[in-house]
PDB file of N, CA and C in Angstrom:
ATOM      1  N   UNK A   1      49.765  21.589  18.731  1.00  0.00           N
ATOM      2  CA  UNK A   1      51.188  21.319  18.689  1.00  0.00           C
ATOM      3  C   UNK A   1      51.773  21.968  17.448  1.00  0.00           C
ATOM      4  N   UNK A   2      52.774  22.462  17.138  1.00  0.00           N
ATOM      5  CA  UNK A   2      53.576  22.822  16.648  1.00  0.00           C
ATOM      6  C   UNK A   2      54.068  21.904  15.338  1.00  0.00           C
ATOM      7  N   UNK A   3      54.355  21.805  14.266  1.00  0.00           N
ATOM      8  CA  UNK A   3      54.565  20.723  12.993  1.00  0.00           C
ATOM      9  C   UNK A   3      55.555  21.391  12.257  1.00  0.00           C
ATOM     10  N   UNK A   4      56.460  20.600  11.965  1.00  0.00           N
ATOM     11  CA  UNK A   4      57.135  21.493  10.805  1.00  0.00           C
ATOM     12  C   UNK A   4      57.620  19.558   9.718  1.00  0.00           C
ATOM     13  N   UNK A   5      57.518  19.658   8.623  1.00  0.00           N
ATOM     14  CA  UNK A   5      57.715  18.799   7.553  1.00  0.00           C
ATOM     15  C   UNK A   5      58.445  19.720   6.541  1.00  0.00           C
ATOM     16  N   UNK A   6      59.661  18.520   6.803  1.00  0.00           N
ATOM     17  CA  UNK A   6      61.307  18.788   6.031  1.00  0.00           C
ATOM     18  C   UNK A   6      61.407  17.906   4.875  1.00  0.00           C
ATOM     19  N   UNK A   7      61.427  18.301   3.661  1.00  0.00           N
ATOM     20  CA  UNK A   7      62.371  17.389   2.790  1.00  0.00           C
ATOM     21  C   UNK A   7      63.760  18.243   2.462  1.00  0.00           C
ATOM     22  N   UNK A   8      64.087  17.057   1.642  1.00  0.00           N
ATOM     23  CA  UNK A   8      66.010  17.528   1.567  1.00  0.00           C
ATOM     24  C   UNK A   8      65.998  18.970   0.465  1.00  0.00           C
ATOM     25  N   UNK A   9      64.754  19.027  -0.088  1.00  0.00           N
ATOM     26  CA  UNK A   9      64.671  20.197  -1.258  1.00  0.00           C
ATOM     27  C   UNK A   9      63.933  21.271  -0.269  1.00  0.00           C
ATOM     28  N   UNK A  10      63.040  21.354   0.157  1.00  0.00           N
ATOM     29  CA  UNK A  10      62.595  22.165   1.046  1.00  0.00           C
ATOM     30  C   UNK A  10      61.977  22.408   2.445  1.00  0.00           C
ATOM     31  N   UNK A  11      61.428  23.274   3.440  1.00  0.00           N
ATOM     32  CA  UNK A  11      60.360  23.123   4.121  1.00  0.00           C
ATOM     33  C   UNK A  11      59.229  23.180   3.649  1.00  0.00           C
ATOM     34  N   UNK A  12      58.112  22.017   3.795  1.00  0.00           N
ATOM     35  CA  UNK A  12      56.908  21.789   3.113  1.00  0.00           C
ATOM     36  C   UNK A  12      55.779  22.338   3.769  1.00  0.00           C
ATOM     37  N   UNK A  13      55.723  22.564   5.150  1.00  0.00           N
ATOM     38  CA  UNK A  13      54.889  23.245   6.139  1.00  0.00           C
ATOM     39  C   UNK A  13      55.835  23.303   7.461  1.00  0.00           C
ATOM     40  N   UNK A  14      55.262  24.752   7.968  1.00  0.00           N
ATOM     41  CA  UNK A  14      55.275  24.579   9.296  1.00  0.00           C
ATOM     42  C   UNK A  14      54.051  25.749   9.828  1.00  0.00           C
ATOM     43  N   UNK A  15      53.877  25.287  11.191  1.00  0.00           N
ATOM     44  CA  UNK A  15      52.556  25.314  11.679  1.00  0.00           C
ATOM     45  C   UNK A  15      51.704  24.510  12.810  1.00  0.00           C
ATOM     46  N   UNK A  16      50.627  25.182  13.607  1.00  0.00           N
ATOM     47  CA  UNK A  16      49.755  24.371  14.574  1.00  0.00           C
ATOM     48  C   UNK A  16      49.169  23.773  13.781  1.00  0.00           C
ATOM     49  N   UNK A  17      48.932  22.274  14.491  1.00  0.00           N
ATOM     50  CA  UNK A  17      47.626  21.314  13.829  1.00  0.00           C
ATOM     51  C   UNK A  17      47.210  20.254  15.795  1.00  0.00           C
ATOM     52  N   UNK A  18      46.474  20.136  14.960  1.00  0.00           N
ATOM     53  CA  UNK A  18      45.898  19.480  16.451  1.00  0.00           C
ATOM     54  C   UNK A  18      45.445  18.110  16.336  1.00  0.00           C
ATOM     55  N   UNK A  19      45.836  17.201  15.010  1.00  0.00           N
ATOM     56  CA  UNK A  19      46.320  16.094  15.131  1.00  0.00           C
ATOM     57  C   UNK A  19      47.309  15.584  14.292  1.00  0.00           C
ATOM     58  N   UNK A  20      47.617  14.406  13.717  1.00  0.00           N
ATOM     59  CA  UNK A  20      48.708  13.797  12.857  1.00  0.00           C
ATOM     60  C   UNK A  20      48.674  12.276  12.740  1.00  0.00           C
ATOM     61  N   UNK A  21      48.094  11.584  11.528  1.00  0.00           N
ATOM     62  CA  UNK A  21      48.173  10.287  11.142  1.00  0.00           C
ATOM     63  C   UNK A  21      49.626  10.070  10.265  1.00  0.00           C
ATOM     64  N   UNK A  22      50.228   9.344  10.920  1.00  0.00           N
ATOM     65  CA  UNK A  22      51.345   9.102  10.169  1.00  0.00           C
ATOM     66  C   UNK A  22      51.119   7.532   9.945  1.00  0.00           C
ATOM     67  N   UNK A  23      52.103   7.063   8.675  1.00  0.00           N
ATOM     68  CA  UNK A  23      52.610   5.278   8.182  1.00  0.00           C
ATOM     69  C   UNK A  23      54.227   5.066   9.003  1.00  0.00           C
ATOM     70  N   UNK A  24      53.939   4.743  10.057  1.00  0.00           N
ATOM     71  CA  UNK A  24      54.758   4.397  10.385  1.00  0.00           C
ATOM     72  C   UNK A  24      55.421   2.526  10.280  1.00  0.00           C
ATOM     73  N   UNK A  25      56.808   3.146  10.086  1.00  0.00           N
ATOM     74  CA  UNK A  25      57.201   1.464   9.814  1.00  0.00           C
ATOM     75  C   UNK A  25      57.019   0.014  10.250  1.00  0.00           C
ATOM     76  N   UNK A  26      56.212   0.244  11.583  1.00  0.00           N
ATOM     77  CA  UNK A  26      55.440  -0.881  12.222  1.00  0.00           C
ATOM     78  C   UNK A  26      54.143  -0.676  12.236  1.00  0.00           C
ATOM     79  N   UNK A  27      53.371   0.456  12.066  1.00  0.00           N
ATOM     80  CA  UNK A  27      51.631   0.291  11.741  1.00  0.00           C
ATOM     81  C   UNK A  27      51.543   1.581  12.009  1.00  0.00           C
ATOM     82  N   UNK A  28      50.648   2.035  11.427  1.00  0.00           N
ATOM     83  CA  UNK A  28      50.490   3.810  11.076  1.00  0.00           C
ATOM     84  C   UNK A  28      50.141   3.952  12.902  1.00  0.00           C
ATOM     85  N   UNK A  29      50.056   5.528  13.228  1.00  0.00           N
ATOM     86  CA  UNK A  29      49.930   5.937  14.268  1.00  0.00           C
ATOM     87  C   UNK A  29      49.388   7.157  14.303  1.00  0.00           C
ATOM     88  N   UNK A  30      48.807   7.617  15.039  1.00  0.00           N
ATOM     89  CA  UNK A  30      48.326   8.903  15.593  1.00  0.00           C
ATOM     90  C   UNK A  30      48.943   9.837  16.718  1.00  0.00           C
ATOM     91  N   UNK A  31      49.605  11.374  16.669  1.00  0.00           N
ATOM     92  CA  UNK A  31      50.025  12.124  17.168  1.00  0.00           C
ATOM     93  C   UNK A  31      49.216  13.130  17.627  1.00  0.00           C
ATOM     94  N   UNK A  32      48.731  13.340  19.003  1.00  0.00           N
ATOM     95  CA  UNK A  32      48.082  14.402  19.592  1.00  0.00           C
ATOM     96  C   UNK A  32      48.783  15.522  20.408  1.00  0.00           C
ATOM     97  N   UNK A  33      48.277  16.696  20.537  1.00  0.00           N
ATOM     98  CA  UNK A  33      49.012  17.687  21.794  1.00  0.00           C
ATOM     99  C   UNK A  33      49.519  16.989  22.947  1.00  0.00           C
ATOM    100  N   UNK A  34      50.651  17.128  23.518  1.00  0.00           N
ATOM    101  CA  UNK A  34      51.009  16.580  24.587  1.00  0.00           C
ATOM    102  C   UNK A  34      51.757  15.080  24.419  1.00  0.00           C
ATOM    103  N   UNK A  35      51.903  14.487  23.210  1.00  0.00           N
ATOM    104  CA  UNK A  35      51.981  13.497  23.114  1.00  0.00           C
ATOM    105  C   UNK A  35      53.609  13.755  23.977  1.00  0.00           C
ATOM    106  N   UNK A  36      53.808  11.775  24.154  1.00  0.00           N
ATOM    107  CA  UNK A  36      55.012  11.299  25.142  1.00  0.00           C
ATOM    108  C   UNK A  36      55.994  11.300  24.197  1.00  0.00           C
ATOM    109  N   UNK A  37      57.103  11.762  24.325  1.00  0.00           N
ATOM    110  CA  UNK A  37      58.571  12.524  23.581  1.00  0.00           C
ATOM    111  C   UNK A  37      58.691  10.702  22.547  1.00  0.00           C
ATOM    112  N   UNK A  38      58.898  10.569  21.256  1.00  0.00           N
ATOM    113  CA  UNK A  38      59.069   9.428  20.567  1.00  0.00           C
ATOM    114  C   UNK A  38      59.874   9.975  19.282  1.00  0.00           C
ATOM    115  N   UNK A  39      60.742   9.220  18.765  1.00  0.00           N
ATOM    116  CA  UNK A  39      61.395   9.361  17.495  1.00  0.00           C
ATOM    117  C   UNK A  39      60.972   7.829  17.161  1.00  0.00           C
ATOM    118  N   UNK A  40      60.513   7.680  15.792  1.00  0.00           N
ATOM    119  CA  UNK A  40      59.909   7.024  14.892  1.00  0.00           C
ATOM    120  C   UNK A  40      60.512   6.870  13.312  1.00  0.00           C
ATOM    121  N   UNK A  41      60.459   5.636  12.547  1.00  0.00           N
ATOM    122  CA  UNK A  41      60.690   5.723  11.037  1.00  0.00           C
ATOM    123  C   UNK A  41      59.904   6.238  10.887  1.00  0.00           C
ATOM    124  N   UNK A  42      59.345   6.144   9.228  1.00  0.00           N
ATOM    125  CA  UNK A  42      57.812   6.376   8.160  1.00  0.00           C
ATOM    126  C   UNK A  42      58.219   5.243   7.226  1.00  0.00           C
ATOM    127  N   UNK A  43      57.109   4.764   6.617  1.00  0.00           N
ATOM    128  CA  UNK A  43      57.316   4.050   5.697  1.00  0.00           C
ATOM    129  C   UNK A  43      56.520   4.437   4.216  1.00  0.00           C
ATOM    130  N   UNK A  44      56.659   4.356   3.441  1.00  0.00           N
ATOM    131  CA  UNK A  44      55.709   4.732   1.963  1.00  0.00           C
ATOM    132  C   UNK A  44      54.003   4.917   2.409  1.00  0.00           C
ATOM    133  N   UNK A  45      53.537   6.276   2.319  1.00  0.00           N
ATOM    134  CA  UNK A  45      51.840   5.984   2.759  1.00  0.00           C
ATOM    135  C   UNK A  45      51.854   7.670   2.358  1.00  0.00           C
ATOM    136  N   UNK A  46      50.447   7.742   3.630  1.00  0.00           N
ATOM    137  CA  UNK A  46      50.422   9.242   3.587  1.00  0.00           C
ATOM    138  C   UNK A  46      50.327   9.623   4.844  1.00  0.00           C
ATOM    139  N   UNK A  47      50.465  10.684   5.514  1.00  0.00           N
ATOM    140  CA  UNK A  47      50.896  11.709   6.530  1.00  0.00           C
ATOM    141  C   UNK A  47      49.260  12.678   5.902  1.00  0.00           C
ATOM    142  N   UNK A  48      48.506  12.528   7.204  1.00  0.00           N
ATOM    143  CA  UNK A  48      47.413  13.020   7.491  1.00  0.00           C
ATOM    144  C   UNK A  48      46.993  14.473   8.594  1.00  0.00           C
ATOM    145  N   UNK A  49      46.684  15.361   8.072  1.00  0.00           N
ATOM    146  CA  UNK A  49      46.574  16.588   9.521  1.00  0.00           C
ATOM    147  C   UNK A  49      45.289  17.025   9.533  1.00  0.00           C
ATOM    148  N   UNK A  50      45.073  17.166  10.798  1.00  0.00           N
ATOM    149  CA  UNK A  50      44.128  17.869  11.163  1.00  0.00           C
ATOM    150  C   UNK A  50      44.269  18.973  11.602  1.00  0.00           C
ATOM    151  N   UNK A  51      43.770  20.206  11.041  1.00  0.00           N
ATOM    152  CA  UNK A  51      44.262  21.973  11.605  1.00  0.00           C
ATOM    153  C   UNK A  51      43.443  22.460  11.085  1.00  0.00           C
ATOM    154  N   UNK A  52      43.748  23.872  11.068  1.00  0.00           N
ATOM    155  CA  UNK A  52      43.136  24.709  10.423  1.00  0.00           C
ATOM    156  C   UNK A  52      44.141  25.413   9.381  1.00  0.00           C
ATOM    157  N   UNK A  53      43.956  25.182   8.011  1.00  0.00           N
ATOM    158  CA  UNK A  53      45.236  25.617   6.803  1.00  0.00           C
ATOM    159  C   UNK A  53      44.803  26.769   5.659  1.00  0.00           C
ATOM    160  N   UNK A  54      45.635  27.783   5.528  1.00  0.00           N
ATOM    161  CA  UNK A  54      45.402  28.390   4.248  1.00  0.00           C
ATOM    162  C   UNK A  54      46.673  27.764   3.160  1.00  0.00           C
ATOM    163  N   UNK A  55      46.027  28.802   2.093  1.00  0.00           N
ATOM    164  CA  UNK A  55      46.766  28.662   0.860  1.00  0.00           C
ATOM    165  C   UNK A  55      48.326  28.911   0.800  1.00  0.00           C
ATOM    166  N   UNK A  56      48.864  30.059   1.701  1.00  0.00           N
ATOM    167  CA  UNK A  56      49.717  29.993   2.066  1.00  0.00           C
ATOM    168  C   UNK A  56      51.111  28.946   2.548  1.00  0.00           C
ATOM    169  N   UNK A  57      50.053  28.854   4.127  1.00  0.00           N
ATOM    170  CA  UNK A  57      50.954  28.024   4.503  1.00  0.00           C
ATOM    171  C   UNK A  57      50.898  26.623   4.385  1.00  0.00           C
ATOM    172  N   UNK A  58      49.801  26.228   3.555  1.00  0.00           N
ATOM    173  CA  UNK A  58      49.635  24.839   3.127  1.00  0.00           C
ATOM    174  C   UNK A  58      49.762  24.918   1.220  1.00  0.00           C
ATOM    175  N   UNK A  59      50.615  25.405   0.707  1.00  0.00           N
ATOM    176  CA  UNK A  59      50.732  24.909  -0.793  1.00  0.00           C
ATOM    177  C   UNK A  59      51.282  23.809  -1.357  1.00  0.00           C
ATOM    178  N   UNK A  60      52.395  23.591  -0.348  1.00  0.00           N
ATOM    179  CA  UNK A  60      52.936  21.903  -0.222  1.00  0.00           C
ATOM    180  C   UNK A  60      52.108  20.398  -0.345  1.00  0.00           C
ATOM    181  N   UNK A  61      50.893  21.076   0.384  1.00  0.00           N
ATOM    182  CA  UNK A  61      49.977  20.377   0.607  1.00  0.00           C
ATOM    183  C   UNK A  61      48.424  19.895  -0.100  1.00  0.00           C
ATOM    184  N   UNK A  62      48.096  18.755   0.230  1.00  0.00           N
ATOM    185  CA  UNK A  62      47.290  18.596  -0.415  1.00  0.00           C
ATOM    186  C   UNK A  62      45.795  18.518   0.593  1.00  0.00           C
ATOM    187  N   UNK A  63      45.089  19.910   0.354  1.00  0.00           N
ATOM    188  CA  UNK A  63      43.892  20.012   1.323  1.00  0.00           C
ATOM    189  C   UNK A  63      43.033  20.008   0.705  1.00  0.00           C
ATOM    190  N   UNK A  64      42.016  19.136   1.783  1.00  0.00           N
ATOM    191  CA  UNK A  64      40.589  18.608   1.234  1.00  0.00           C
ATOM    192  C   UNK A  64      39.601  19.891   1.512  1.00  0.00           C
ATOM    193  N   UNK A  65      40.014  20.490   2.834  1.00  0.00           N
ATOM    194  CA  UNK A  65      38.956  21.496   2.846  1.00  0.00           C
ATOM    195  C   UNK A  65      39.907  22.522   4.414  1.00  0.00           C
ATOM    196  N   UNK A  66      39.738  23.212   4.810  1.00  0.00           N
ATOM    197  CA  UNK A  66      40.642  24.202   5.153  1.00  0.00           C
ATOM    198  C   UNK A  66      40.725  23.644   6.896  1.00  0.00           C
ATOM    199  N   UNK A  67      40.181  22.108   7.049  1.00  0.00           N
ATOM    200  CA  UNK A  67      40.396  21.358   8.333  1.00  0.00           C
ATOM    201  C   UNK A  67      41.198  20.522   8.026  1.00  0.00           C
ATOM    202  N   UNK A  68      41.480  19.643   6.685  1.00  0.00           N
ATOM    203  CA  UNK A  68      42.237  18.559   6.866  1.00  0.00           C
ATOM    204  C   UNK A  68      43.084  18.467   5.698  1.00  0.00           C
ATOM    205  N   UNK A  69      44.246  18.343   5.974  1.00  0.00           N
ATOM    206  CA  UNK A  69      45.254  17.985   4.557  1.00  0.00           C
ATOM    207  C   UNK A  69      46.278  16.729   4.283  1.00  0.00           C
ATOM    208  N   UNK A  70      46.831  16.064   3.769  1.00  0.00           N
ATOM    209  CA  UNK A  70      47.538  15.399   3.214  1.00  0.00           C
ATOM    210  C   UNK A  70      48.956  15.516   2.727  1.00  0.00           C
ATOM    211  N   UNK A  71      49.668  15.001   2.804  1.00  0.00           N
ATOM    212  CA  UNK A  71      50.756  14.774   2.077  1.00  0.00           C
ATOM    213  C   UNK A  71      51.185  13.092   1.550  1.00  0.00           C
ATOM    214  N   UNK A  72      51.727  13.191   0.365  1.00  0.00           N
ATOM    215  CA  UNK A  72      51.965  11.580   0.299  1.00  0.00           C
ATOM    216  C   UNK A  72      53.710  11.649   0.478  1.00  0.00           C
ATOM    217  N   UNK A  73      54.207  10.480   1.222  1.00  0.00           N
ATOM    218  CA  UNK A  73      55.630  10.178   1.212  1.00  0.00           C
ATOM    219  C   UNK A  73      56.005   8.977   0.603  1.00  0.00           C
ATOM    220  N   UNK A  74      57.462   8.969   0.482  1.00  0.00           N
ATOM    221  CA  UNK A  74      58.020   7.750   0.555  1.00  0.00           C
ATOM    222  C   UNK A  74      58.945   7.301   1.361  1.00  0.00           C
ATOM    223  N   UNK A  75      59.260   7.860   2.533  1.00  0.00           N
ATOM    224  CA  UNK A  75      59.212   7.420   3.556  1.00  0.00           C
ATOM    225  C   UNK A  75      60.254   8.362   4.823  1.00  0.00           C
ATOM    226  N   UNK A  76      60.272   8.431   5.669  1.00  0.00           N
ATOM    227  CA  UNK A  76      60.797   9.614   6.867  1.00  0.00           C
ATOM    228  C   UNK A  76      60.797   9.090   8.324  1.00  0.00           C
ATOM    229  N   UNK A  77      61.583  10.462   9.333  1.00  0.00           N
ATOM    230  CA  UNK A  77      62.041   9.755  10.141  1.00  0.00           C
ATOM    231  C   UNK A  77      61.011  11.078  11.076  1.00  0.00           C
ATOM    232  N   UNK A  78      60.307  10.919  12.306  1.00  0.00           N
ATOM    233  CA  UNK A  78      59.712  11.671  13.062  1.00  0.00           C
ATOM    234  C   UNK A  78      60.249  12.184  14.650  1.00  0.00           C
ATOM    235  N   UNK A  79      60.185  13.096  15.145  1.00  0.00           N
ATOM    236  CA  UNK A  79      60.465  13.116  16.403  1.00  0.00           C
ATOM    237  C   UNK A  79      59.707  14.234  16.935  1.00  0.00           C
ATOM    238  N   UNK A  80      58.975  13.767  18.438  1.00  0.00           N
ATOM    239  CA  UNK A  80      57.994  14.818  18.788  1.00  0.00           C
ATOM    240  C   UNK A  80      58.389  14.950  20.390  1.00  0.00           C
ATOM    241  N   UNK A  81      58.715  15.776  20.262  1.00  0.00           N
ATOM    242  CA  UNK A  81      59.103  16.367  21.925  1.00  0.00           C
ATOM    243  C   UNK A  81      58.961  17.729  22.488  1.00  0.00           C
ATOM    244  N   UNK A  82      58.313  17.758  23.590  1.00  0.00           N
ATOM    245  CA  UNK A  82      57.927  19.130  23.940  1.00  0.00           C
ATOM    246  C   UNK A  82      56.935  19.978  23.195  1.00  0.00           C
ATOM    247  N   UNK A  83      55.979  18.911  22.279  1.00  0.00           N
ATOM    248  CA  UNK A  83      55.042  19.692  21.709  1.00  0.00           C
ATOM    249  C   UNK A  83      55.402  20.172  20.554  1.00  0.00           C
ATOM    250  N   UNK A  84      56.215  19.803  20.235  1.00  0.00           N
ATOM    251  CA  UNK A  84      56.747  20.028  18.497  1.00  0.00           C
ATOM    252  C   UNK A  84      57.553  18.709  18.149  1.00  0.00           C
ATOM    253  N   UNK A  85      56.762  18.541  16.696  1.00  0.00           N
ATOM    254  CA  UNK A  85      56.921  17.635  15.881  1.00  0.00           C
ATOM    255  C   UNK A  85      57.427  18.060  14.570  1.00  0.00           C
ATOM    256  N   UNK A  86      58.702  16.972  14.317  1.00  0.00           N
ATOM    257  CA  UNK A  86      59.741  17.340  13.203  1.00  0.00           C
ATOM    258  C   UNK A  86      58.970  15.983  12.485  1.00  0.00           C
ATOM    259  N   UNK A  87      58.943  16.356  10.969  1.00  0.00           N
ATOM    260  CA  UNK A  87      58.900  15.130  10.262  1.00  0.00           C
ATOM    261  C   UNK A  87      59.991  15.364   9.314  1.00  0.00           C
ATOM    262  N   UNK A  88      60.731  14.449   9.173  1.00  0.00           N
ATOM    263  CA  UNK A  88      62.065  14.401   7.478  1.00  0.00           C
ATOM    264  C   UNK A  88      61.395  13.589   6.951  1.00  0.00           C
ATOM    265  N   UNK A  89      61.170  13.948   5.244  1.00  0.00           N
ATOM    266  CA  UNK A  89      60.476  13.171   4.581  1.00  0.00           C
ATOM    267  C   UNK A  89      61.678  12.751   3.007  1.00  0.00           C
ATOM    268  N   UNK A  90      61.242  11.648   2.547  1.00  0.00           N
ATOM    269  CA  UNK A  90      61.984  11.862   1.018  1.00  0.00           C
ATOM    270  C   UNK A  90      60.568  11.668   0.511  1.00  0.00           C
TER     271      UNK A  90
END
């Protein structure tokens, strides 16, 4: 699926990943390919991916190893439809 993560200062990534742990405001959740069209809060946590990332297009980011990266928030609003997923973050 398709990802792109917005804050109000910049775009932080965009890019395929082929999963997504988010904190969402009622209990964190998991986003896969194909997932069913949902707009969602975030609440204070971290926003988890699974892909494949370089230095490039992951500098925003905080990667453990060039499969999985991180970001920490304080909190955002999600919407995934048609295979692309918007995250707004502050």
């Amino acid at each position: 699926m398709f990802l792109e993560i917005v804050s109000p200062e910049k775009t932080l990534f965009t890019g395929d990943v082929f999963s997504v742990q988010l904190p969402g405001s009622e209990g964190s959740f998991q986003i896969l390919n194909n997932h069913a069209p949902i707009v969602s809060t975030l609440k204070k946590g971290e926003i988890k991916l699974i892909g494949s990332f370089d230095n490039d297009s992951a500098e925003n980011l905080n990667v453990q190893n060039n499969k999985e990266a991180s970001l920490e928030i304080q909190s955002g609003v999600i919407e995934m439809k048609k295979n692309k997923l918007i995250i707004l973050v502050d």
